[in-house]
C-alpha atoms as a PDB file:
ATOM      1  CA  UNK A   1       0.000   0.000   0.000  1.00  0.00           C
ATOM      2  CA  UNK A   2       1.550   3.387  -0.805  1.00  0.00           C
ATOM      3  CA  UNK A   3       0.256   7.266   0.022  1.00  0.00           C
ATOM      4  CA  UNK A   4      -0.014   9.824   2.528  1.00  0.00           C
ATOM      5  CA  UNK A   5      -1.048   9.036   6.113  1.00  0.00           C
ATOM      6  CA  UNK A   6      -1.650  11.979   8.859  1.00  0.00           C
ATOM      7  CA  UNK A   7      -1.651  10.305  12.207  1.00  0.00           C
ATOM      8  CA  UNK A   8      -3.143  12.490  14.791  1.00  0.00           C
ATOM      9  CA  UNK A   9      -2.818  11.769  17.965  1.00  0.00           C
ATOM     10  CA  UNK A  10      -1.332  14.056  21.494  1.00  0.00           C
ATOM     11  CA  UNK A  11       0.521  11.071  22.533  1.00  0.00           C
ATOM     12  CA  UNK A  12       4.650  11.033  20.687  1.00  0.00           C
ATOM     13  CA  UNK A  13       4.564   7.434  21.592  1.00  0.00           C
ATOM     14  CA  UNK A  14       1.556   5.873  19.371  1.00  0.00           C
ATOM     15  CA  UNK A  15       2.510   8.736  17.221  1.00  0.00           C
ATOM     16  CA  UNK A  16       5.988   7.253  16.814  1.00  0.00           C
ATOM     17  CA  UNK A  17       4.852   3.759  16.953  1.00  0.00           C
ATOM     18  CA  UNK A  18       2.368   4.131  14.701  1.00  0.00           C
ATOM     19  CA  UNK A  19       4.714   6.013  11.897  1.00  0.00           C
ATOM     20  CA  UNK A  20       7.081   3.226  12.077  1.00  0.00           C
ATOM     21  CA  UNK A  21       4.341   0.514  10.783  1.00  0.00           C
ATOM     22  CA  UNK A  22       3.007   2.693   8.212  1.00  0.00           C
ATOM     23  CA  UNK A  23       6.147   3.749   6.848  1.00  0.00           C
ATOM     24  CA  UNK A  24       7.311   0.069   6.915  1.00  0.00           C
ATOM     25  CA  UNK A  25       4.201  -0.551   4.792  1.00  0.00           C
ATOM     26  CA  UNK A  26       4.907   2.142   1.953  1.00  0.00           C
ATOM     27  CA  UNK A  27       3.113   4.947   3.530  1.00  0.00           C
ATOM     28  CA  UNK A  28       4.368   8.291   3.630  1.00  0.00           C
ATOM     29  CA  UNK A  29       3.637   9.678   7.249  1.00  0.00           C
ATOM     30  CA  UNK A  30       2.722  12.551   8.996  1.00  0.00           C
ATOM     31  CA  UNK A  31       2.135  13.535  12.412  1.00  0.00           C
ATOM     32  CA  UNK A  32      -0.013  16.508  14.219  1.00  0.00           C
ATOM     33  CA  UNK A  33      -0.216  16.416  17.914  1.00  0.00           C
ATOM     34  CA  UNK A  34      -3.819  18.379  17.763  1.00  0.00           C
ATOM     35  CA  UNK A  35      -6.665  19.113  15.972  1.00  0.00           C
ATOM     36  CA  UNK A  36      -5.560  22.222  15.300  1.00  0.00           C
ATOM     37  CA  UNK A  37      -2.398  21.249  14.033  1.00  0.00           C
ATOM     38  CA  UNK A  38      -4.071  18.462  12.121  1.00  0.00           C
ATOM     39  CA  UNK A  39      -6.196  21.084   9.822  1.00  0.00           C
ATOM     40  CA  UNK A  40      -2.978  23.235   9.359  1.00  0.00           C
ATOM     41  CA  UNK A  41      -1.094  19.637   7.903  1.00  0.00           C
ATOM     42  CA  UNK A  42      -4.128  18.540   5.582  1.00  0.00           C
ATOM     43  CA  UNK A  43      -4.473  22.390   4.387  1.00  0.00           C
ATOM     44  CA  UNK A  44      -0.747  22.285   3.231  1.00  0.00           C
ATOM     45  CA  UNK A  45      -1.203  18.667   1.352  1.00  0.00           C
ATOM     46  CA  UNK A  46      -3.987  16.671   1.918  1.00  0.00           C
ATOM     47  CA  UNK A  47      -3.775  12.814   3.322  1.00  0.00           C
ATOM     48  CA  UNK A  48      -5.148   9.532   1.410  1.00  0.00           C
ATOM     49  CA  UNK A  49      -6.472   9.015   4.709  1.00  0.00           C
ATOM     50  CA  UNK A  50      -6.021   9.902   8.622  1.00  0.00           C
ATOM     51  CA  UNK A  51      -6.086   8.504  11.554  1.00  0.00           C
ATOM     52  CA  UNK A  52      -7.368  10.822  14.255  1.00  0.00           C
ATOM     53  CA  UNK A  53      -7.666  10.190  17.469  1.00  0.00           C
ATOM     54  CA  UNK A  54     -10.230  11.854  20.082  1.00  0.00           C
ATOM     55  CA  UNK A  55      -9.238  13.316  23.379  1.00  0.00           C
ATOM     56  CA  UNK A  56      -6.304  15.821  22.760  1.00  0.00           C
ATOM     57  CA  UNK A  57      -5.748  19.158  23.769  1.00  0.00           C
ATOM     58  CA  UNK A  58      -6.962  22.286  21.797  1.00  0.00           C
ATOM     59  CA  UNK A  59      -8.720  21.196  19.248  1.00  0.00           C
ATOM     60  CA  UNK A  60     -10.335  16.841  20.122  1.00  0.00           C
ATOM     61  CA  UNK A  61     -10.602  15.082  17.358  1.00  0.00           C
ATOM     62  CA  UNK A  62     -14.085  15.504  16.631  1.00  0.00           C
ATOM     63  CA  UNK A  63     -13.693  18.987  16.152  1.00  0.00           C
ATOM     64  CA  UNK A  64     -10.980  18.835  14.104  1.00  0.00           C
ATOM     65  CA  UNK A  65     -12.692  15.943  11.870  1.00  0.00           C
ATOM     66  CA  UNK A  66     -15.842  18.614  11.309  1.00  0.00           C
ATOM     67  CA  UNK A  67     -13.764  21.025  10.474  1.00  0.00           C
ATOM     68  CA  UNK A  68     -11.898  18.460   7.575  1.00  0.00           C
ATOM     69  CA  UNK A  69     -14.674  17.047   6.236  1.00  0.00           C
ATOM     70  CA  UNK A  70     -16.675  20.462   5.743  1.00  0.00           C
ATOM     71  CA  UNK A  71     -13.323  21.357   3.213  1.00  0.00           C
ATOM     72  CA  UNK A  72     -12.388  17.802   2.371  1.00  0.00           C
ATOM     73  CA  UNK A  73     -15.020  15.497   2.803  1.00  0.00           C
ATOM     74  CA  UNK A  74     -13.404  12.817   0.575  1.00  0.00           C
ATOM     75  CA  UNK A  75     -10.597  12.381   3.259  1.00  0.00           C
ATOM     76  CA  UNK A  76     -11.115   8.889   4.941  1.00  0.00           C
ATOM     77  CA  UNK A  77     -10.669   9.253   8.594  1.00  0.00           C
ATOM     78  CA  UNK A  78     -10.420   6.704  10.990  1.00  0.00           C
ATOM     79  CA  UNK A  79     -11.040   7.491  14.654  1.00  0.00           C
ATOM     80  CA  UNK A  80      -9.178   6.184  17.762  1.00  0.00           C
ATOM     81  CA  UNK A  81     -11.312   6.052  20.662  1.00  0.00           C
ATOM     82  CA  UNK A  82     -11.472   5.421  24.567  1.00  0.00           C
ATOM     83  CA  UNK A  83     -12.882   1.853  25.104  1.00  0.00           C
ATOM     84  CA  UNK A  84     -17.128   1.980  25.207  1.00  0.00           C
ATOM     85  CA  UNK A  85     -17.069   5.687  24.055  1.00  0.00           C
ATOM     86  CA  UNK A  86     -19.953   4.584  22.132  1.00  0.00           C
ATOM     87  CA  UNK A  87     -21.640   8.171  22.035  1.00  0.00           C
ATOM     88  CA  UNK A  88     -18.397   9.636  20.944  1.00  0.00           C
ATOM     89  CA  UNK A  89     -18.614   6.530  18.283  1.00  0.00           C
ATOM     90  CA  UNK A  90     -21.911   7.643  16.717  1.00  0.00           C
ATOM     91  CA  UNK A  91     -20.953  11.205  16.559  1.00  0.00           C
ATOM     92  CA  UNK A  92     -17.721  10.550  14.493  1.00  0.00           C
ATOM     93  CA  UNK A  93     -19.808   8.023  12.262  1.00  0.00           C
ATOM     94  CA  UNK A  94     -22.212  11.269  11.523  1.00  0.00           C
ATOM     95  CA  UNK A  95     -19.387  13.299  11.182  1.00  0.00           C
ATOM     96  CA  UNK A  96     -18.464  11.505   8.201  1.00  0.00           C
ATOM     97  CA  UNK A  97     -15.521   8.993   9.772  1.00  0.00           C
ATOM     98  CA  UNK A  98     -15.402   5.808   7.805  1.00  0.00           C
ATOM     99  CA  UNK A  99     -14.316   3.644  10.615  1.00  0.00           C
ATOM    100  CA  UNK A 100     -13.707   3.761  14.642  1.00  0.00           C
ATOM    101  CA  UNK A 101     -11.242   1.548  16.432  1.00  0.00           C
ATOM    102  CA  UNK A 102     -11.500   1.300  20.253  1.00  0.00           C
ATOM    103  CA  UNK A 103      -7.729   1.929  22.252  1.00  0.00           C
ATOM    104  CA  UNK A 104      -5.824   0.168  23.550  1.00  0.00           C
ATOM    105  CA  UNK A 105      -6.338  -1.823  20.080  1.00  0.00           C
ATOM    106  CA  UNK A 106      -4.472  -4.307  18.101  1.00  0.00           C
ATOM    107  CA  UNK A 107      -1.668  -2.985  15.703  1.00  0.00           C
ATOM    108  CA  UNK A 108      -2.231  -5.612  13.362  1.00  0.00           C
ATOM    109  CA  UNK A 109      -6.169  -5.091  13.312  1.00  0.00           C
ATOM    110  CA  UNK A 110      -5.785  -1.400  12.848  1.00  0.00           C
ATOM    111  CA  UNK A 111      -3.045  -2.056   9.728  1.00  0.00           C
ATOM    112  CA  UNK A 112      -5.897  -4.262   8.421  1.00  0.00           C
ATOM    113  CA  UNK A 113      -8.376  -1.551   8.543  1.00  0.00           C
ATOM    114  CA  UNK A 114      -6.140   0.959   7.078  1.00  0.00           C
ATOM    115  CA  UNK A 115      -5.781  -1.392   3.929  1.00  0.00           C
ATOM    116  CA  UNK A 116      -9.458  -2.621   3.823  1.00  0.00           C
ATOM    117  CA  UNK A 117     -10.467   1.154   3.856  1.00  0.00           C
ATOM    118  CA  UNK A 118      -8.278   2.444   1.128  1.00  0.00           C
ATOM    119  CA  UNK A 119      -9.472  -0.461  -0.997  1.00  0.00           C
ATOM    120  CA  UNK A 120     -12.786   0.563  -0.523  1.00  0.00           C
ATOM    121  CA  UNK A 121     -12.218   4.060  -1.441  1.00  0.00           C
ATOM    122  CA  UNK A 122      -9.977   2.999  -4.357  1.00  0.00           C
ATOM    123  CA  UNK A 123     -13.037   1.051  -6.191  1.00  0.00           C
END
């Protein structure tokens, strides 16, 4: 799989862990550590997809997906959440997020949804 990832996420450790699988798949990566920061990386060159996750400082991810999707809608975001955040869950899914996966969650799961996702998108 090859493109641009933009994994957003407050935490430099699943930031950094997560850069290394992607780029060991093909991706190109990205990081923001905020929403805010987030919009300012897909308004300089816009992602195949993102991975976004919720509770960060200045700008959560929800906000930050709202405010993609009303420029970019055709940006496929997939949302890290808190275990049974299953409001938060439904309000990404209307937000337009293609997919959520619940954290702590499975590396190898979440590679799999990254690559089922972009085949979707692809066809």
């Amino acid at each position: 799989m090859s493109g641009t990832i933009l994994i957003v996420d407050d935490q430099k450790g699943v930031r950094r862990l997560l850069e290394e699988l992607f780029k060991r798949e093909g991706w190109e990566v990205r990081g923001a550590g905020d929403g805010l920061e987030a919009i300012e990386k897909v308004e300089a060159s816009i992602p195949d997809l993102i991975l976004m996750d919720v509770k960060m400082p200045n700008m959560n991810g929800l906000e930050a997906t709202h405010a993609i999707m009303a420029r970019h809608p055709g940006i496929p975001i997939i949302m890290m959440t808190a275990y049974g955040e299953i409001e938060v869950v439904r309000q990404a899914l209307e937000a337009g997020v293609k997919r959520c996966i619940s954290k702590p969650f499975d590396i190898v799961t979440l590679r799999d949804m990254v690559h089922e996702l972009m085949l979707e998108v692809a066809m």
